[in-house]
N, C-alpha and C. Protein backbone atom coordinates (compact mmCIF):
# COMPACT_ATOMS: atom_id res chain seq x y z
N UNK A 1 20.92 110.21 -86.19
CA UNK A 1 21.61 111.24 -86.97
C UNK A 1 21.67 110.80 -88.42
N UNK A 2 21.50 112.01 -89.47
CA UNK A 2 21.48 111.59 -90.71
C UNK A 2 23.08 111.93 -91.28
N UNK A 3 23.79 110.72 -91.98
CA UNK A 3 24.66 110.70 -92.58
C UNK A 3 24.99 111.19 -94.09
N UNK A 4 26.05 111.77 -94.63
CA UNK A 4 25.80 111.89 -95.73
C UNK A 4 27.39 111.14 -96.38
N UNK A 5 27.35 110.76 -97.93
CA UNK A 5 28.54 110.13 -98.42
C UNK A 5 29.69 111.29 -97.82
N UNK A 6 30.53 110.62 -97.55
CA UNK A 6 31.84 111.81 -96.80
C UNK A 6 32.34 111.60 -95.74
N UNK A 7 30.98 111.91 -94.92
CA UNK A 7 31.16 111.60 -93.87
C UNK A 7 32.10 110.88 -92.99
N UNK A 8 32.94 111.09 -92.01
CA UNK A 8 33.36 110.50 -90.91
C UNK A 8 32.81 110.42 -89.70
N UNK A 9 32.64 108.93 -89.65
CA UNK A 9 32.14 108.24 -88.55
C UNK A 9 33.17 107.27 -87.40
N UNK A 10 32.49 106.53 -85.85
CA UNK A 10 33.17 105.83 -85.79
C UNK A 10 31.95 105.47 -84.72
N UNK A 11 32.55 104.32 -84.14
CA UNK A 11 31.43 103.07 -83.61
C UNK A 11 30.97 104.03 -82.01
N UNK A 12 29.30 103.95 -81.61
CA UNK A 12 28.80 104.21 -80.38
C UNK A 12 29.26 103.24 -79.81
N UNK A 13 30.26 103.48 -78.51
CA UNK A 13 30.21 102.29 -77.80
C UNK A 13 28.58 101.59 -76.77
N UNK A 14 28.32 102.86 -77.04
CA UNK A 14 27.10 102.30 -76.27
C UNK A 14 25.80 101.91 -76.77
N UNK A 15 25.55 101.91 -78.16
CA UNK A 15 24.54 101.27 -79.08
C UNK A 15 25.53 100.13 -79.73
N UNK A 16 26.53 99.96 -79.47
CA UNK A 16 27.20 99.14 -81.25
C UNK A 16 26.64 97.26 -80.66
N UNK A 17 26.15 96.76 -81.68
CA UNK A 17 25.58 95.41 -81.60
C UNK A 17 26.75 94.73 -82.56
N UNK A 18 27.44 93.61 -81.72
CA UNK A 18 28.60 93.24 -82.44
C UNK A 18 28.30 92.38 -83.56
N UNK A 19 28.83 91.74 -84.76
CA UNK A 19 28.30 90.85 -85.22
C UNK A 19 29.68 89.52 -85.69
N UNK A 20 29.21 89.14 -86.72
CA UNK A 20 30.83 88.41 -87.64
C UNK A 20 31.51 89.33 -88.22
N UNK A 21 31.48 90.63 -88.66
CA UNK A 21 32.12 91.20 -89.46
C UNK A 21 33.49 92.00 -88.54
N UNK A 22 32.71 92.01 -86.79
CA UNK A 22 34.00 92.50 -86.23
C UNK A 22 35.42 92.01 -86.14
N UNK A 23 35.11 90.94 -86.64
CA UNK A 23 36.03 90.09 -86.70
C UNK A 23 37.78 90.41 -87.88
N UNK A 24 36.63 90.98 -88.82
CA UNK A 24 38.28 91.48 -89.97
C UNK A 24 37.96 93.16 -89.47
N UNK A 25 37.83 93.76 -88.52
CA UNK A 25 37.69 95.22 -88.23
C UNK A 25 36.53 95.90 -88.31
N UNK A 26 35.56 95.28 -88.08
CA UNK A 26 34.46 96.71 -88.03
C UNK A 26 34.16 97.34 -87.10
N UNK A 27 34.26 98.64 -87.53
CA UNK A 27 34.24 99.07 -85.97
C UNK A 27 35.16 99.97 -85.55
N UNK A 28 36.44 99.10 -85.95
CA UNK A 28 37.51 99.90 -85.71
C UNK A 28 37.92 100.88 -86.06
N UNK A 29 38.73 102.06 -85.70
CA UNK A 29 38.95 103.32 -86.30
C UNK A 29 37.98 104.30 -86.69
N UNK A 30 38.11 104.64 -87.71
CA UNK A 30 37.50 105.70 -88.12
C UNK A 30 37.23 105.40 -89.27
N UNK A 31 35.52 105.68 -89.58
CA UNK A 31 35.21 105.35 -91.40
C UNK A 31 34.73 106.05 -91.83
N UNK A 32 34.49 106.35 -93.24
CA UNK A 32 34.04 106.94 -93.70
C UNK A 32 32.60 106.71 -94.89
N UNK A 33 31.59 107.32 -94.75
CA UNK A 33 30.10 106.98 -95.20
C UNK A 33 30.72 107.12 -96.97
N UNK A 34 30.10 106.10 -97.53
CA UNK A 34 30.41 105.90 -98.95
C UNK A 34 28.97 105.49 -99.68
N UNK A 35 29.06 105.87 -100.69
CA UNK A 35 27.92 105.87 -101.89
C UNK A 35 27.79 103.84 -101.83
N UNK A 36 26.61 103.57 -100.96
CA UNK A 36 26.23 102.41 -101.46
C UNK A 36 26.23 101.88 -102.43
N UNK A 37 25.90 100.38 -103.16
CA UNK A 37 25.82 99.76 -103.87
C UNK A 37 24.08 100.02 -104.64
N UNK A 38 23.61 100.10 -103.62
CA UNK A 38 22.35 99.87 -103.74
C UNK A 38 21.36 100.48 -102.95
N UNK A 39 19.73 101.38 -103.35
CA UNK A 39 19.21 101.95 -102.25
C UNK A 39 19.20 101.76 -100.64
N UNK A 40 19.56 102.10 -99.65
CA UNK A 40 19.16 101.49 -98.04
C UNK A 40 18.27 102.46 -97.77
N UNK A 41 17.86 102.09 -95.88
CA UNK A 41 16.56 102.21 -95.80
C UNK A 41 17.37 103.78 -95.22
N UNK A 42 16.73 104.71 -94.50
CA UNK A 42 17.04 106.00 -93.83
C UNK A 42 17.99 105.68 -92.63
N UNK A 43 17.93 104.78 -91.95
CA UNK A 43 18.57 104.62 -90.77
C UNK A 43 19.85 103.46 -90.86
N UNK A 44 20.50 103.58 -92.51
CA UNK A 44 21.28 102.32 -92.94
C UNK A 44 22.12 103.24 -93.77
N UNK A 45 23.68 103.15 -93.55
CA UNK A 45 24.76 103.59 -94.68
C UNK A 45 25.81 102.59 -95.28
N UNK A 46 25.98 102.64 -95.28
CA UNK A 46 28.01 102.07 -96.22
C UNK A 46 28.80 102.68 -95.30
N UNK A 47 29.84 101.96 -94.88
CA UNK A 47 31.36 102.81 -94.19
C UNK A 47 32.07 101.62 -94.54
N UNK A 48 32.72 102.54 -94.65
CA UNK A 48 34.44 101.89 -95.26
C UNK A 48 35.44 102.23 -94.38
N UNK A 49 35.51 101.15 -93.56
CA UNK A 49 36.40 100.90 -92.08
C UNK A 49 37.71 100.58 -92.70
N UNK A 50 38.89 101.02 -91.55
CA UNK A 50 39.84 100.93 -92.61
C UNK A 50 40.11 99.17 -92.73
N UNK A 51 39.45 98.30 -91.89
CA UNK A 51 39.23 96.41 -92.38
C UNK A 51 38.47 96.70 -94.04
N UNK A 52 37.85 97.20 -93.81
CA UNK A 52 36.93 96.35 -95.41
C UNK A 52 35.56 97.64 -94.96
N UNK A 53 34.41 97.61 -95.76
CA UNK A 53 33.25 98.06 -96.16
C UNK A 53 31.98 97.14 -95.37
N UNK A 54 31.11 97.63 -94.87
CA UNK A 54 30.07 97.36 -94.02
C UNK A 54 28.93 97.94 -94.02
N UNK A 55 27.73 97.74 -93.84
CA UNK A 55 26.37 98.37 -93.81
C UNK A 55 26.13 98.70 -92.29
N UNK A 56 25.99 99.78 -92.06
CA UNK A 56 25.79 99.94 -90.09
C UNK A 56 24.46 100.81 -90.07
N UNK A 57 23.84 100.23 -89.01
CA UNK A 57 22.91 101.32 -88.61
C UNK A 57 23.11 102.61 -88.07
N UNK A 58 22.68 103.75 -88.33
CA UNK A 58 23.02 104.72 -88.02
C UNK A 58 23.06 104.98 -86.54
N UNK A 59 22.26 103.99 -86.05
CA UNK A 59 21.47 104.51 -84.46
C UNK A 59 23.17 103.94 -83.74
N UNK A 60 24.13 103.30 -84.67
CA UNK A 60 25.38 102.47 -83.87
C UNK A 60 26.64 103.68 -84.13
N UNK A 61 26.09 104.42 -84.85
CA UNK A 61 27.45 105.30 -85.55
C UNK A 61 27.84 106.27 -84.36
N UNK A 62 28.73 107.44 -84.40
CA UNK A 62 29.05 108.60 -83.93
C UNK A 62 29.72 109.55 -85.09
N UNK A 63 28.99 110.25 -84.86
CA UNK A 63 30.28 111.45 -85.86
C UNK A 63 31.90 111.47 -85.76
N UNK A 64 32.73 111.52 -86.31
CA UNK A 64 33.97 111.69 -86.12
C UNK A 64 34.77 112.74 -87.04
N UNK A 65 35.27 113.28 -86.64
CA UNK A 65 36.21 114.46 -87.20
C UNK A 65 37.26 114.23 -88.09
N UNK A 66 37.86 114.76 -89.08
CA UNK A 66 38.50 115.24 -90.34
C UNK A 66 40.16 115.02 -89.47
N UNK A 67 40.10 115.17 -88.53
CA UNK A 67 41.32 115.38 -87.49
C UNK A 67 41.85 113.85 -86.89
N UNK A 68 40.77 113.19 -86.69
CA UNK A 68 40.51 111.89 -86.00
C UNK A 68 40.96 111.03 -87.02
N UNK A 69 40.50 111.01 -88.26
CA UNK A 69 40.47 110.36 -89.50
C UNK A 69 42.03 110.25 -90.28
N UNK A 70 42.75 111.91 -90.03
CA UNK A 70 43.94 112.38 -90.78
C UNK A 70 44.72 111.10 -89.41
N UNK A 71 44.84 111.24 -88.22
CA UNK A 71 45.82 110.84 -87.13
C UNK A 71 45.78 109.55 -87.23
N UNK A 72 44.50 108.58 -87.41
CA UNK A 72 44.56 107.07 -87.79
C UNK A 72 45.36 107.08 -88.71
N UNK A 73 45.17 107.76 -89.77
CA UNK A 73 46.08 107.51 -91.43
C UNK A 73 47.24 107.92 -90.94
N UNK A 74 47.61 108.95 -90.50
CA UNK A 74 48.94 108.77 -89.82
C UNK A 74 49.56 107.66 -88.93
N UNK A 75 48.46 106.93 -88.54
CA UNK A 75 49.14 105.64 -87.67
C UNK A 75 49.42 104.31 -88.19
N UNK A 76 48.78 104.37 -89.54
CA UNK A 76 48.75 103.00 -90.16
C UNK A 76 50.13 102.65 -90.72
């Protein structure tokens, strides 16, 4: 699936390949696709988890809803 900056996302449990970064939160919640630093390839974004900022493959993402996103921020 193609992402665009805006976007809300949150982790496939069934593609996600864990790494070191799960460690301060990736993954967790609900993120949102943000204007990289720098060109990536088509199948690579930016999300800004509410831990910190990460590069994920798209093939690991899921779409997530405006609704999903508002109720985390309500939980924090």
């Amino acid at each position: 699936m193609k992402y665009k900056v805006g976007d809300f996302v949150k982790k496939s449990p069934e593609n996600w390949v864990k790494n070191d970064f799960d460690s301060w939160g990736r993954g967790i919640g609900v993120g949102v696709v943000v204007e990289p630093p720098f060109a990536m390839e088509d199948d690579e974004v930016d999300v800004r988890w509410p831990g910190g900022r990460c590069f994920e493959n798209t093939s690991q993402l899921l779409p997530a809803t405006e609704e999903e996103h508002k109720t985390q921020e309500n939980n924090e």
